[in-house]
Protein backbone atom coordinates (compact mmCIF):
# COMPACT_ATOMS: atom_id res chain seq x y z
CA UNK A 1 142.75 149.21 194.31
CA UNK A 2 145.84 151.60 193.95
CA UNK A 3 147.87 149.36 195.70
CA UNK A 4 148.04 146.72 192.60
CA UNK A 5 148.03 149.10 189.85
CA UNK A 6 150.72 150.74 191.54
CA UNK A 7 152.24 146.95 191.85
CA UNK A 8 151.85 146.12 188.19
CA UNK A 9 153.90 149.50 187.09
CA UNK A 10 156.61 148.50 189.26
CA UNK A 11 156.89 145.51 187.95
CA UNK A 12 156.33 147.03 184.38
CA UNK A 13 159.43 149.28 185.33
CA UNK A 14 161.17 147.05 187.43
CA UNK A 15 161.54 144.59 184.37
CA UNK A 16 161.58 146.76 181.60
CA UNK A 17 164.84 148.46 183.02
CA UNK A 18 166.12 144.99 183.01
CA UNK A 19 165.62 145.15 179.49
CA UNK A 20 166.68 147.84 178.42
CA UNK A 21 170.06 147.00 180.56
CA UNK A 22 170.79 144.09 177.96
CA UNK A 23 169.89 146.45 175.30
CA UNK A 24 172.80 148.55 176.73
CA UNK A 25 175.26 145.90 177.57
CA UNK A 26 175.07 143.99 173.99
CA UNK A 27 175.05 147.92 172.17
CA UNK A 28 178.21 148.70 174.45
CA UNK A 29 179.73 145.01 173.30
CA UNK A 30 178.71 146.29 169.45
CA UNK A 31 177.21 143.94 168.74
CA UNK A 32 174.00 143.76 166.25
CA UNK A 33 171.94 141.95 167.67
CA UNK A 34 171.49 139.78 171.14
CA UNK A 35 173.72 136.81 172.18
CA UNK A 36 172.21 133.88 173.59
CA UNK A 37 173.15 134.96 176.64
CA UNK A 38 171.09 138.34 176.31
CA UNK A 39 168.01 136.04 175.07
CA UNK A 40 168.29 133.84 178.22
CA UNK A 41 168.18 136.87 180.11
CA UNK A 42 165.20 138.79 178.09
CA UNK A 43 163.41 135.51 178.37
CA UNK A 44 163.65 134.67 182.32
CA UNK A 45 162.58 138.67 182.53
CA UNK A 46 159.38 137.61 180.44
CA UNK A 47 158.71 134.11 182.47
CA UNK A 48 158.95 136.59 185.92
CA UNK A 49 156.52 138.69 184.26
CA UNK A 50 153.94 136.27 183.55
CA UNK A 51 154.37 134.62 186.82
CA UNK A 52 153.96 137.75 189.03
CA UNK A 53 151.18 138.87 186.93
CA UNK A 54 149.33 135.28 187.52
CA UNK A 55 150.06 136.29 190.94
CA UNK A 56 148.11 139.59 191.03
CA UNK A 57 145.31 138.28 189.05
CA UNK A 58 144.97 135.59 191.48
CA UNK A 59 141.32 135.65 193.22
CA UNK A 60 141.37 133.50 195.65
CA UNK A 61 143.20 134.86 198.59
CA UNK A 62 142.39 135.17 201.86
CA UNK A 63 144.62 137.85 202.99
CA UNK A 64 145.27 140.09 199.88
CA UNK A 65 147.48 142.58 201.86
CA UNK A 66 149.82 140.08 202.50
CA UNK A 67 149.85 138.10 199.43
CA UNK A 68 150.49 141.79 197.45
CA UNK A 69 153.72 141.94 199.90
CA UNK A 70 154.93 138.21 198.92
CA UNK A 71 154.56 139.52 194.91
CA UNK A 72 156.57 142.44 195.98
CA UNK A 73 159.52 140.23 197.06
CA UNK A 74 158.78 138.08 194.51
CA UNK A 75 159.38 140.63 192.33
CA UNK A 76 162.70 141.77 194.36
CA UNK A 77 163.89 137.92 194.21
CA UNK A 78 163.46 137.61 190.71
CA UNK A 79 165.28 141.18 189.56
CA UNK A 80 168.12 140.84 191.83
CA UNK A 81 168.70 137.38 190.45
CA UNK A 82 168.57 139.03 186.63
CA UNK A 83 170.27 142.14 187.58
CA UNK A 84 173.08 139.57 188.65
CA UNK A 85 172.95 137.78 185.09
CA UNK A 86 173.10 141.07 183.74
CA UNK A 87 176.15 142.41 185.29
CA UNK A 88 177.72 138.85 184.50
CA UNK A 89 177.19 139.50 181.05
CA UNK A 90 178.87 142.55 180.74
């Protein structure tokens, strides 16, 4: 289906710009490498990604048009909650 491989590169991008986000914040900060701060955040983007993904490869649904729509905002929940942490630790 289009529809999740479609899903999994927004999440891909979704989360990776996340990522690279701390990468800019803690380079703008100069510093050398992450604060714990940073790690907390790079780790909660990792935990969303496993969890979404579980949610994808899930086979047991009855209605897969609507569980694809609760990943999506899943997936909308979970990066406006790190873009938040994000901008609090610039």
């Amino acid at each position: 289906m289009a529809s999740i491989k479609n899903l999994k590169k927004d999440i891909n991008n979704v989360l990776g710009g996340i990522i690279e986000g701390v990468d800019i914040v803690e380079a703008a900060n100069g510093t050398a490498t992450y604060s714990k701060e940073g790690l907390a955040i790079i780790d909660e983007v990792f935990v969303a990604f496993d969890e979404l993904i579980a949610k994808i490869n899930k086979n047991d649904v009855e209605n897969k048009k609507a569980h694809f729509k609760e990943v999506r905002n899943d997936l909308e929940t979970k990066a406006t909650k790190l873009v938040e942490d994000l901008n609090n630790l610039a």
